[in-house]
Protein backbone atom coordinates (compact mmCIF):
# COMPACT_ATOMS: atom_id res chain seq x y z
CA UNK A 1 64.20 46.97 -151.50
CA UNK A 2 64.16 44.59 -147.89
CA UNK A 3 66.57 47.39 -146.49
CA UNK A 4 64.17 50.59 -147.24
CA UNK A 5 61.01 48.56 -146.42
CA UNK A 6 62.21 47.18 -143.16
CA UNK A 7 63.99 50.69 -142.73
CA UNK A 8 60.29 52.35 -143.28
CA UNK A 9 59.29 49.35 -140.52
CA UNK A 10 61.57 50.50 -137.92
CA UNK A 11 60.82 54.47 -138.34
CA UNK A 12 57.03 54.17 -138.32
CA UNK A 13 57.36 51.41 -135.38
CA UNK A 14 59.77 54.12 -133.67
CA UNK A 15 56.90 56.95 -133.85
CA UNK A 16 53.80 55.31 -132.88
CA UNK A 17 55.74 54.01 -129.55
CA UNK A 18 56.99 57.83 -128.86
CA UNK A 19 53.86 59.55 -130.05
CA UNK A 20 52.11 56.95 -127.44
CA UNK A 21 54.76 58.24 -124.49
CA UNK A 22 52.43 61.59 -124.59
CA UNK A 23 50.05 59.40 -123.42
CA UNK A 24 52.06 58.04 -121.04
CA UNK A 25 52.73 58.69 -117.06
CA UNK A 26 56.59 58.23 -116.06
CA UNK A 27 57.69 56.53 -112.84
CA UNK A 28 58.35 59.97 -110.58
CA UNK A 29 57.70 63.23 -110.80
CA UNK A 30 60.16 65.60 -109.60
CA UNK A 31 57.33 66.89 -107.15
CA UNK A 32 57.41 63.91 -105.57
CA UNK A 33 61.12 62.88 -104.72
CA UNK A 34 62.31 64.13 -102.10
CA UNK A 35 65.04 66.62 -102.43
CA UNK A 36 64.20 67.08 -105.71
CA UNK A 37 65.20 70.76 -105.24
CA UNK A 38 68.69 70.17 -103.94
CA UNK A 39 69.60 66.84 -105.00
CA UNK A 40 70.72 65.34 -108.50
CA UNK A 41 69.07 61.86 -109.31
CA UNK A 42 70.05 59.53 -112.20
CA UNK A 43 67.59 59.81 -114.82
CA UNK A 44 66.82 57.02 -114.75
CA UNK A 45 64.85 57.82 -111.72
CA UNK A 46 62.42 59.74 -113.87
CA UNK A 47 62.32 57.86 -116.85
CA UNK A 48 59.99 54.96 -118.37
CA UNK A 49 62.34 54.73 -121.13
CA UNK A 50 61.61 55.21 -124.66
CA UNK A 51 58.01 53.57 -125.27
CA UNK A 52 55.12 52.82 -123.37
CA UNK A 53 54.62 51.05 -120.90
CA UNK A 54 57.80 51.46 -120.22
CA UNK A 55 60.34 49.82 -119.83
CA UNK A 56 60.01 48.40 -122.87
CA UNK A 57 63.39 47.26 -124.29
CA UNK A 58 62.12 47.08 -127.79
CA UNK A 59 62.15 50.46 -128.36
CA UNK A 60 65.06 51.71 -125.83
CA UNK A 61 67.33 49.93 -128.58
CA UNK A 62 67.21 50.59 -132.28
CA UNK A 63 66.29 48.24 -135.00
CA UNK A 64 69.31 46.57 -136.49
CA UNK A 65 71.39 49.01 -138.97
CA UNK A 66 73.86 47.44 -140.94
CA UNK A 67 76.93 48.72 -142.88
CA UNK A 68 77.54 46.13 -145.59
CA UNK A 69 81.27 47.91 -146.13
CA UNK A 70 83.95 45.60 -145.52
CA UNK A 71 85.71 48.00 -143.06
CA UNK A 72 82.55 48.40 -140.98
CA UNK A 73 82.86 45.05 -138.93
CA UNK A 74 80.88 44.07 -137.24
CA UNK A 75 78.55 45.41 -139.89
CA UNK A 76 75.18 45.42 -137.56
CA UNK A 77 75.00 47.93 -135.29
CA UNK A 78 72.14 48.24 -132.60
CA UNK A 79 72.13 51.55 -130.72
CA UNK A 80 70.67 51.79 -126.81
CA UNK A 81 68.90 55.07 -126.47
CA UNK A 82 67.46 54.29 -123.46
CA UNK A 83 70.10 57.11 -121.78
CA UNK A 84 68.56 60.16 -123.82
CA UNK A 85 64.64 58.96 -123.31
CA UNK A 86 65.45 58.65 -119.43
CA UNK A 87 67.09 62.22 -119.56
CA UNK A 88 63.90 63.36 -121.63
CA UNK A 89 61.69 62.24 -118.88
CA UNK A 90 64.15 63.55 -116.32
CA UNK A 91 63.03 67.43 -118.08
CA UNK A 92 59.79 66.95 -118.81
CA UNK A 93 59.14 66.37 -115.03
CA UNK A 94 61.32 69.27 -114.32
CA UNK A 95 64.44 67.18 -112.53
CA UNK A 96 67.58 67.96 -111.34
CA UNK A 97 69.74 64.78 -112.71
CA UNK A 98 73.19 63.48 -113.51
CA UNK A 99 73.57 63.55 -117.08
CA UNK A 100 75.09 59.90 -118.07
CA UNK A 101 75.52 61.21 -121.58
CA UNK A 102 77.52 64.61 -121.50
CA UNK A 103 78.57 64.17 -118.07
CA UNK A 104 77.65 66.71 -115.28
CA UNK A 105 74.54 67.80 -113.44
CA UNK A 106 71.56 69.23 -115.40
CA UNK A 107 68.77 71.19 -113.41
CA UNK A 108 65.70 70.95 -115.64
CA UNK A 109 63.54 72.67 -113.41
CA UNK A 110 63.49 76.17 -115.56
CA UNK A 111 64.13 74.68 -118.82
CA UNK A 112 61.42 75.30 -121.57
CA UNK A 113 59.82 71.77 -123.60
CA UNK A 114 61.32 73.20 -126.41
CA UNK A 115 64.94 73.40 -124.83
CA UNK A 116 64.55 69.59 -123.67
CA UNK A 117 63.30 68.21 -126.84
CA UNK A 118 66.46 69.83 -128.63
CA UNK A 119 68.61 68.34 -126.18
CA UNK A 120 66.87 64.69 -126.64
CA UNK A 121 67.64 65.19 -130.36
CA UNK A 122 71.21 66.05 -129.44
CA UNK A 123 71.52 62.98 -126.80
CA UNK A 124 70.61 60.81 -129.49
CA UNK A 125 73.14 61.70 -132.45
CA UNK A 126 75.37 61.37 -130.05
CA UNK A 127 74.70 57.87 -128.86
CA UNK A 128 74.54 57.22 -132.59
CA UNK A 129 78.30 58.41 -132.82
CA UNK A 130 79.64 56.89 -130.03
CA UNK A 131 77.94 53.25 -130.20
CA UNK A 132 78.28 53.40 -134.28
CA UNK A 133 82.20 53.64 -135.25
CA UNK A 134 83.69 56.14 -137.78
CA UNK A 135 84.17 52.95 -139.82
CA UNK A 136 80.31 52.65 -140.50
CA UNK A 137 79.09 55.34 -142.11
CA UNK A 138 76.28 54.06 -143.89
CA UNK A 139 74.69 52.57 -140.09
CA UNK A 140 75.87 55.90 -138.65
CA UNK A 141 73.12 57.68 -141.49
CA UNK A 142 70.47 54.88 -140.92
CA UNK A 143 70.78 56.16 -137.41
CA UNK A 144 70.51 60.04 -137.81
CA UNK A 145 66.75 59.33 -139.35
CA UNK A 146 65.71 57.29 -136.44
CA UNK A 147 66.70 60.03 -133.94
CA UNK A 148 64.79 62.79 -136.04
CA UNK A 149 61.37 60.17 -135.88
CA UNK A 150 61.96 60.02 -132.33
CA UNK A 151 62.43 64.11 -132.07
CA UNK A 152 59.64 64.89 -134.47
CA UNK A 153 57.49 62.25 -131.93
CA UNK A 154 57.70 63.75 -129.01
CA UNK A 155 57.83 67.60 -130.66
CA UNK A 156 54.67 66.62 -131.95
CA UNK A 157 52.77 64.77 -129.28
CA UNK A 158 54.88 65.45 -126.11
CA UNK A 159 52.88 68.99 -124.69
CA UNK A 160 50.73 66.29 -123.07
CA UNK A 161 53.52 64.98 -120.80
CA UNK A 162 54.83 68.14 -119.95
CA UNK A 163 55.07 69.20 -116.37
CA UNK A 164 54.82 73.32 -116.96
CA UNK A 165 55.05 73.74 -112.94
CA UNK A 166 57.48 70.65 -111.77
CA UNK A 167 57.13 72.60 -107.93
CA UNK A 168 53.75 72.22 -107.72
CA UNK A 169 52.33 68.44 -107.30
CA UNK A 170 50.88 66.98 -110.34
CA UNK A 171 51.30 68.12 -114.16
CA UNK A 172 50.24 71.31 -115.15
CA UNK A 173 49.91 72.16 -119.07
CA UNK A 174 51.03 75.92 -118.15
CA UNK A 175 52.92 76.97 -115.47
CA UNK A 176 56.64 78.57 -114.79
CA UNK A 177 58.32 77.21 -117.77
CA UNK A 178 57.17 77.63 -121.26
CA UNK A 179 55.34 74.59 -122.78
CA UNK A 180 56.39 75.28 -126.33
């Protein structure tokens, strides 16, 4: 009963701090650094991480998921997504960035909101799979929930963040790439 009730915590706690990012303005906008058309920055460059004001270390890092199975040492688990909110920000503001996560360079610049919120969805299952062993498979499905409140969050509120036109200087709601 604790674990589903402090579960329920952590997944409501998890939305309201990503619905409030729509509200939120990130640290650079990829009309503003320089070279922004040539150049790959970390994301991190972008990014506020994953709350508001950012960065806010409560919510870069998930709530503690334990695996009570013997074989699942060290049992709690805490899982740092602050890689896939910075690469998030990173396409909302229409960036060209180094991609931390699945290696590479990612240019954001024509990518649709739809096509980066997928990818944030992605980012985080996989930081749930590689900071959540084989050998703990009930924190590994503890985790998959967070990362769909955190998707659903920012499919739902994130249109306001959304820089449609990252050449032109501000944030326009409609522009060259499809605010979907």
């Amino acid at each position: 009963m604790k674990n589903r009730h402090a579960r329920r915590l952590a997944l409501f706690a998890a939305l309201a701090a990503t619905t409030i990012t729509g509200l939120a303005a990130t640290t650079a906008h990829a009309d503003t650094l320089p070279g922004n058309t040539s150049i790959p920055f970390p994301a991190a460059s972008y990014g506020n991480g994953c709350s508001f004001p950012g960065p806010n270390l409560l919510f870069d890092v998930s709530p503690p998921l334990v695996d009570p199975s013997p074989w699942a040492a060290p049992w709690v688990f805490f899982v740092n997504f602050r890689p896939a909110c910075d690469m998030h920000d990173a396409g909302y503001d229409g960036g060209i960035v180094f991609d931390s996560i699945n290696g590479g360079i990612v240019d954001t610049r024509t990518q649709s909101r739809l096509t980066i919120d997928n990818r944030f969805y992605n980012d985080l299952i996989t930081l749930c799979n590689r900071q959540i062993g084989g050998n703990a498979p009930i924190a590994r499905a503890h985790c998959y929930p967070l990362a769909a409140t955190y998707y659903f969050a920012v499919r739902g509120a994130g249109w306001a963040l959304f820089d449609a036109s990252p050449g032109v200087p501000g944030r326009q709601l409609t522009g060259t790439r499809p605010n979907n």
